[in-house]
Protein backbone atom coordinates (compact mmCIF):
# COMPACT_ATOMS: atom_id res chain seq x y z
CA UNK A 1 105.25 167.79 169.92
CA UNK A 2 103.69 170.31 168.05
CA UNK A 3 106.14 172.67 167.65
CA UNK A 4 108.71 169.38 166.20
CA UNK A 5 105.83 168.69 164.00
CA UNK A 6 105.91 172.59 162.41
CA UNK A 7 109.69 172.30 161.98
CA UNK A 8 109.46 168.49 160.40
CA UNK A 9 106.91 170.68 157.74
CA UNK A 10 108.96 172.97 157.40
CA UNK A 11 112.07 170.53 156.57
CA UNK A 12 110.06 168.54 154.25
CA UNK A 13 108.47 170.87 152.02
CA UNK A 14 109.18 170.70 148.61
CA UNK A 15 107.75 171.54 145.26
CA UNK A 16 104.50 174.18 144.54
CA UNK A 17 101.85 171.50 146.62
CA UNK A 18 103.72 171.47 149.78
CA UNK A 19 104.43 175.00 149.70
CA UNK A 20 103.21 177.57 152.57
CA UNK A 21 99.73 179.91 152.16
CA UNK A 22 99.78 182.66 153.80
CA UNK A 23 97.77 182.79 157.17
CA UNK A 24 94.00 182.68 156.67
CA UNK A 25 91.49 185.18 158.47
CA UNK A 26 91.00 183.84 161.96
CA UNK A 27 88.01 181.61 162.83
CA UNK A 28 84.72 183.04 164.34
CA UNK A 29 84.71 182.33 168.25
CA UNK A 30 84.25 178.63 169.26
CA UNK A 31 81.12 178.12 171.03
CA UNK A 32 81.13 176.61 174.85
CA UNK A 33 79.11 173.25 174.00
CA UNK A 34 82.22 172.61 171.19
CA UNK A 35 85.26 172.25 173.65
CA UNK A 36 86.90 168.70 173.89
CA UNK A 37 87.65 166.77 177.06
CA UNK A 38 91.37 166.48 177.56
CA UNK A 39 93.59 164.47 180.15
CA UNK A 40 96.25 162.77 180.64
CA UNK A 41 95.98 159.23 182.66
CA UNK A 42 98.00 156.81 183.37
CA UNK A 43 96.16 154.46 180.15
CA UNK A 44 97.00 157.44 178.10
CA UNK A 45 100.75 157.37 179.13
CA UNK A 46 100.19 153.49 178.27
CA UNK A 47 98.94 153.78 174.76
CA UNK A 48 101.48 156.05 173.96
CA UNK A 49 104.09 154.01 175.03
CA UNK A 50 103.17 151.02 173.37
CA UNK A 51 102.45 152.96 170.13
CA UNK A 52 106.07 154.50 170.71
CA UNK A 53 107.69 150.90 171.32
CA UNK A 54 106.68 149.46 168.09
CA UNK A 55 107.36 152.54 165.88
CA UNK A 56 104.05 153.36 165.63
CA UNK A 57 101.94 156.15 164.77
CA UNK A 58 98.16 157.37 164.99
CA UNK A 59 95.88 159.64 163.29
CA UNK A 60 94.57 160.43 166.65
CA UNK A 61 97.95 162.16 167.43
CA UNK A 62 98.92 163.68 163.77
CA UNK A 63 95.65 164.86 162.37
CA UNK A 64 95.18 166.68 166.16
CA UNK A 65 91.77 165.02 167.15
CA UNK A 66 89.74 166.53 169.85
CA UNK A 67 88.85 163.11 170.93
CA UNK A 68 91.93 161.76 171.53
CA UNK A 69 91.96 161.60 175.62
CA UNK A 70 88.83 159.62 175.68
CA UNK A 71 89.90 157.07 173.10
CA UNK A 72 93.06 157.01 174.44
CA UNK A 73 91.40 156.77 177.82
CA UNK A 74 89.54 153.66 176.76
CA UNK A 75 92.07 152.30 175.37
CA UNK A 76 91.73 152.64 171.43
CA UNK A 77 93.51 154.78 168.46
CA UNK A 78 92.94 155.19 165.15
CA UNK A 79 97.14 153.16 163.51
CA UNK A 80 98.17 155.53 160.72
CA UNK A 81 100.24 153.47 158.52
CA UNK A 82 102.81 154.37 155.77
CA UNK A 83 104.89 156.99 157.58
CA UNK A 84 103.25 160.29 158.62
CA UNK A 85 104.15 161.85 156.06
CA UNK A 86 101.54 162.76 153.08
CA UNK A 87 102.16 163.29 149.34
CA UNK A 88 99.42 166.08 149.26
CA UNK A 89 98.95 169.07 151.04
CA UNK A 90 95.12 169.29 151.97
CA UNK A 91 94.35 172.86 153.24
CA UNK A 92 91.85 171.06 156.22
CA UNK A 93 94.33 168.27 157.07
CA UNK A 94 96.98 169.20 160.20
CA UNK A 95 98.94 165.68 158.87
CA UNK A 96 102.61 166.50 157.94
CA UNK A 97 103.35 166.51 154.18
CA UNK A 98 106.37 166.40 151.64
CA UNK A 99 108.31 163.13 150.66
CA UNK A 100 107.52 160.27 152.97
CA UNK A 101 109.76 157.52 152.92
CA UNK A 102 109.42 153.90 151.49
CA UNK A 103 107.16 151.85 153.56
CA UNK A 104 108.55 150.24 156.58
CA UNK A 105 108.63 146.96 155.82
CA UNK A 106 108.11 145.71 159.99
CA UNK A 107 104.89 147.87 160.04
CA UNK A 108 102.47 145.04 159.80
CA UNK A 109 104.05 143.06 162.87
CA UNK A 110 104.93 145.98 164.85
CA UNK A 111 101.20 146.61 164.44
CA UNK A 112 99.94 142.82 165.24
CA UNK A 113 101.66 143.19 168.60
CA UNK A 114 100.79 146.51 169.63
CA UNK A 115 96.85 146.13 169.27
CA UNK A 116 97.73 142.49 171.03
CA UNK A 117 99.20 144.56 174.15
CA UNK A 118 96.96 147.24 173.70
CA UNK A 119 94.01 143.89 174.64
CA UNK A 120 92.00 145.36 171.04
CA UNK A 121 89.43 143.36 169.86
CA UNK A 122 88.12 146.06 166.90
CA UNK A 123 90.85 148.09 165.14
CA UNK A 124 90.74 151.08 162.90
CA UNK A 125 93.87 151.68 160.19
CA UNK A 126 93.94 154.19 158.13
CA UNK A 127 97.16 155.90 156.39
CA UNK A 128 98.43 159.22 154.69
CA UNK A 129 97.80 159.59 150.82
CA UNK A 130 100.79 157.30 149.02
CA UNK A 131 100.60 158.93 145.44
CA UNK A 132 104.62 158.06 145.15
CA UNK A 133 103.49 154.07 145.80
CA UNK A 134 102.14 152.05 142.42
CA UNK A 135 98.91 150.31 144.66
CA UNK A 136 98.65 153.86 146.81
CA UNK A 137 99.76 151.46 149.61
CA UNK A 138 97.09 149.12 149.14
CA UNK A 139 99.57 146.42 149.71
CA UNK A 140 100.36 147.33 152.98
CA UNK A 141 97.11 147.55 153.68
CA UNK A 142 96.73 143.99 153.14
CA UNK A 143 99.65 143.17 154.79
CA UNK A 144 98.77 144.46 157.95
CA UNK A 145 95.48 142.97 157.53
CA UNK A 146 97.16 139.58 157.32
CA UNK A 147 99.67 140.28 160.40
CA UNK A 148 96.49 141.26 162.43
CA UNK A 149 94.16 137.98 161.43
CA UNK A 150 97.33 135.72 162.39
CA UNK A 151 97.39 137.16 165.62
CA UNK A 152 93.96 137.38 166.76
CA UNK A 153 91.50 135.47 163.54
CA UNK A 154 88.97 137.35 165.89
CA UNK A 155 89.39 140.54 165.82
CA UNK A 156 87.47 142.94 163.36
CA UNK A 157 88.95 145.13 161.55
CA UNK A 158 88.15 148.50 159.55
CA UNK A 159 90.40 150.64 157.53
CA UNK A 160 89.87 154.13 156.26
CA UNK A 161 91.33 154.43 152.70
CA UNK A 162 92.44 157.14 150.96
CA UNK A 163 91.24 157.57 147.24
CA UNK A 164 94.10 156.02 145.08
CA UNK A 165 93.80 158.20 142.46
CA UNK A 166 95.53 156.68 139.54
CA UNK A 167 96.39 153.50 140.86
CA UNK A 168 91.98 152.34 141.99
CA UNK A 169 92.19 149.57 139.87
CA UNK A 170 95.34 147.76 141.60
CA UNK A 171 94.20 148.72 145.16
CA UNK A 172 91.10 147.60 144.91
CA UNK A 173 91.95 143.82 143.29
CA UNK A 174 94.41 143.48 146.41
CA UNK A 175 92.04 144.58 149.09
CA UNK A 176 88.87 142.92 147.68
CA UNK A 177 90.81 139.42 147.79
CA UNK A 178 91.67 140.20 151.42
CA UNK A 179 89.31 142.78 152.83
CA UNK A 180 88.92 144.34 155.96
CA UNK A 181 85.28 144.05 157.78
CA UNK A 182 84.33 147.67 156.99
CA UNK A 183 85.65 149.97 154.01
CA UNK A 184 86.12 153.55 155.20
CA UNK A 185 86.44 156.29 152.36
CA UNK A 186 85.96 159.71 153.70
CA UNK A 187 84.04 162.19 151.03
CA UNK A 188 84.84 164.74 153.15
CA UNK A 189 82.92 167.90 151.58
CA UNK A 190 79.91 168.36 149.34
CA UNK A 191 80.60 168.40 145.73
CA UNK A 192 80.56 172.54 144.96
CA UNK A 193 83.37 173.16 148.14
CA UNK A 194 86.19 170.00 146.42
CA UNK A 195 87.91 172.72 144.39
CA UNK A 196 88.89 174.03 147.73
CA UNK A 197 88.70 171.87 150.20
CA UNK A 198 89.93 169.05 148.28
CA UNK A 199 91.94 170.34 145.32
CA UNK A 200 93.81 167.11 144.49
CA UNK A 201 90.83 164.76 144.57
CA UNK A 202 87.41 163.96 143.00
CA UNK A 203 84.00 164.39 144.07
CA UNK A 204 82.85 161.34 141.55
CA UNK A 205 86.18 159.64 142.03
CA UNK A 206 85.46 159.04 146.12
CA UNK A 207 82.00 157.53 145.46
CA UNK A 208 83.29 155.17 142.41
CA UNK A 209 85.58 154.01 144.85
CA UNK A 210 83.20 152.93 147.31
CA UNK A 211 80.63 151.29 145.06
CA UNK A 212 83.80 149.28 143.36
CA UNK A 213 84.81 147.64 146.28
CA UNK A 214 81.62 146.75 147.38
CA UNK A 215 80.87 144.88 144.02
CA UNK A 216 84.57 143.05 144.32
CA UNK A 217 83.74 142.40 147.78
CA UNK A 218 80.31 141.14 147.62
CA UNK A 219 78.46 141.86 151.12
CA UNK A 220 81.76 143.88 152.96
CA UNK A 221 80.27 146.86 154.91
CA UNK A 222 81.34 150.46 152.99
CA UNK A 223 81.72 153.54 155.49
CA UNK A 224 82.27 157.58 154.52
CA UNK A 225 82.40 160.47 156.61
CA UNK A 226 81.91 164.38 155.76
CA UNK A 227 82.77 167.72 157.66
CA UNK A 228 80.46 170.35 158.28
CA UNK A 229 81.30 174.43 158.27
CA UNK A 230 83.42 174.75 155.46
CA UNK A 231 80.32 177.18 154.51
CA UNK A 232 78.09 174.42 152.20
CA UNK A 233 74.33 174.98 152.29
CA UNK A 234 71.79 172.31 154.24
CA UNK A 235 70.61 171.11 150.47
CA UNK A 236 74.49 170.45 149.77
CA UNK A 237 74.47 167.92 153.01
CA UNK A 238 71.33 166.31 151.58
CA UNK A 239 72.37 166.00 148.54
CA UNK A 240 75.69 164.23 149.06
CA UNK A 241 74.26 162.02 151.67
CA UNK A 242 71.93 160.97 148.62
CA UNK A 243 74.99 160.39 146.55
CA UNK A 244 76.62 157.94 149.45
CA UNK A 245 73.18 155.96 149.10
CA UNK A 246 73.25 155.56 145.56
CA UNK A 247 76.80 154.32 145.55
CA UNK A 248 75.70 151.79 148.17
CA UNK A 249 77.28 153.31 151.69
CA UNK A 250 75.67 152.14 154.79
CA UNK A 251 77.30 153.89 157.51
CA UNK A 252 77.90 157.47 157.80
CA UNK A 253 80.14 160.26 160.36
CA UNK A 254 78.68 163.77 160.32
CA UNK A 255 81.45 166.07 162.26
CA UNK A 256 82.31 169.48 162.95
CA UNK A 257 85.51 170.64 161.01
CA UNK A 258 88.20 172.66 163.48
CA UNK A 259 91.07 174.70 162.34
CA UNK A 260 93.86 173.63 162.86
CA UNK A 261 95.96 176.58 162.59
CA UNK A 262 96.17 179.76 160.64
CA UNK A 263 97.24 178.33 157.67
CA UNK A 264 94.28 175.83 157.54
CA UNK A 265 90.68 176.58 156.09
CA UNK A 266 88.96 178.55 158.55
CA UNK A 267 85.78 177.63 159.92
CA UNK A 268 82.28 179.50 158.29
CA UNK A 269 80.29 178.10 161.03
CA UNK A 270 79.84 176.28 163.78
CA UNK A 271 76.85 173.48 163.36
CA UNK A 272 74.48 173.40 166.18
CA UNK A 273 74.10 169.67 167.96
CA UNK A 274 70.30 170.11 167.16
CA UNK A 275 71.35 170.16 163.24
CA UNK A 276 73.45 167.28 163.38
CA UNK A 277 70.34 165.59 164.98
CA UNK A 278 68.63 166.23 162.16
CA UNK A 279 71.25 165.31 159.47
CA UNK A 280 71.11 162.32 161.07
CA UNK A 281 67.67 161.61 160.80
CA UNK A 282 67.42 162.65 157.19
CA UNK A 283 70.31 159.96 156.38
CA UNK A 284 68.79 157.31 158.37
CA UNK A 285 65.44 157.38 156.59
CA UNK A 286 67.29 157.61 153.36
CA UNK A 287 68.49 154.10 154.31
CA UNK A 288 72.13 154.78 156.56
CA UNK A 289 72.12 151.57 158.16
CA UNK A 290 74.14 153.88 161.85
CA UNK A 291 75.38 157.35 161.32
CA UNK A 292 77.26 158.99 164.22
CA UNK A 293 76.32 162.77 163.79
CA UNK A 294 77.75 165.58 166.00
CA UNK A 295 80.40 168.26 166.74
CA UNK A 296 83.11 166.17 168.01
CA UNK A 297 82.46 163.09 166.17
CA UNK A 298 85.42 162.19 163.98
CA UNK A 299 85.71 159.09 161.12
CA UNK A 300 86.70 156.25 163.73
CA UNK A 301 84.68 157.85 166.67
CA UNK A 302 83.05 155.39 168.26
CA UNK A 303 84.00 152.92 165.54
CA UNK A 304 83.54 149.95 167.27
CA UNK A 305 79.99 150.49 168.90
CA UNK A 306 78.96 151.20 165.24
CA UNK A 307 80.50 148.08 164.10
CA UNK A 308 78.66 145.74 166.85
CA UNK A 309 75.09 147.21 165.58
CA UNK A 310 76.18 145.31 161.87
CA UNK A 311 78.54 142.86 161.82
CA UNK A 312 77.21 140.05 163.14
């Protein structure tokens, strides 16, 4: 799979943001308490078939999550919608990038009845960056929000957004008339580290976003997550933790950021569990209604547990 994945890169790049770096230095070693639990199972096998049946991918799968045989294992994923292809070439992200095609218009069903087999009663969606789309793809947001309500009215639902940059003010009127439970916009870095970790998006631009849809949305839960060893300093953390609470986030993923190959960021360092612990306490008492904080924790992990703890 991975090796198809390198060539469909390969195929698809186009233009001076898709084009190839050359290889960075290779990470420091990878300490023993960081190494993901992998296996395949027979519910694995399952969730991948279904997912396959209905056309279907996941951000569990593209992005290379280290957590992806114990959700799959429980029976969860993380739907990416809007192709798997992304419009920008973030030097973290392992999703494939160039020209995605138009939206597939059978998405939203194909998704209703996969999270119907797959027995879901809390989903996550979240999709690659749509710059080439007028609403950034809020409208299939919605429209997969719609597909999933007529199946199952009870089911809760969170999506992970990306920033719409140049089209807010369109994605945000459709998906505060029809929102999801919880509004997940990942800030990904501390401000000083965007120009390189995020060189097509905006430090101020990602928490705008989340206080505007929680003022269009009235009491809608907002969500962000941020990666730790890109090589930002423990003031940095504070600070943009801080910046989530004044633009009204409650709910919060620390994680570890992994390389995903030699022509991704590199990892500075490795964050011990024991400073996650205490990230986590900082952002709790600065008013985090649940932050999940630790090595392996990823933007959906554990998604649902969080969810229980607030939406009532």
């Amino acid at each position: 799979m991975h090796q198809q994945k390198q060539q469909t890169r390969a195929k698809n790049a186009c233009g001076p943001v898709a084009a190839e770096a050359a290889p960075f230095p290779v990470n420091i070693a990878k300490p023993e308490w960081l190494k993901a639990r992998y296996s395949c199972c027979p519910e694995v096998d399952r969730i991948r078939q279904i997912l396959r049946s209905n056309k279907l991918h996941t951000v569990c799968e593209e992005a290379t999550c280290p957590n992806i045989g114990e959700c799959f294992k429980q029976g969860t994923a993380t739907f990416l919608i809007l192709g798997d292809t992304c419009t920008r070439n973030c030097p973290f992200c392992d999703v494939n990038h160039g020209v995605p095609v138009p939206p597939d218009v059978n998405e939203p069903k194909n998704l209703a009845r996969a999270v119907a087999a797959m027995g879901l009663r809390y989903v996550v969606i979240t999709s690659v960056t749509r710059d080439d789309l007028p609403d950034g793809g809020a409208g299939q947001y919605s429209r997969c929000i719609s597909a999933l309500r007529s199946e199952n009215p009870e089911l809760r639902i969170e999506i992970l957004v990306p920033d719409f940059q140049g089209s807010e003010d369109t994605a945000l009127g459709i998906l505060s008339t029809n929102h999801p439970d919880i509004f997940n916009h990942n800030l990904e870095t501390v401000r000083s580290l965007y120009p390189t970790v995020r060189p097509s998006a905006d430090y101020d631009g990602s928490l705008q976003l989340l206080r505007r849809f929680k003022e269009l949305s009235g009491s809608t839960l907002t969500k962000s997550g941020i990666m730790l060893g890109f090589g930002e300093t423990r003031e940095e953390v504070f600070q943009a933790l801080q910046d989530l609470r004044n633009h009204g986030c409650d709910m919060l993923t620390l994680g570890q950021y992994l390389q995903p190959s030699k022509r991704h960021l590199p990892v500075q360092r490795y964050i011990p569990p024991e400073e996650f612990f205490d990230y986590r306490e900082v952002g709790l008492n600065m008013g985090f209604t649940h932050i999940e904080a630790g090595p392996l924790v990823r933007s959906s992990y554990h998604a649902a547990e969080q969810a229980e703890r607030r939406i009532q």
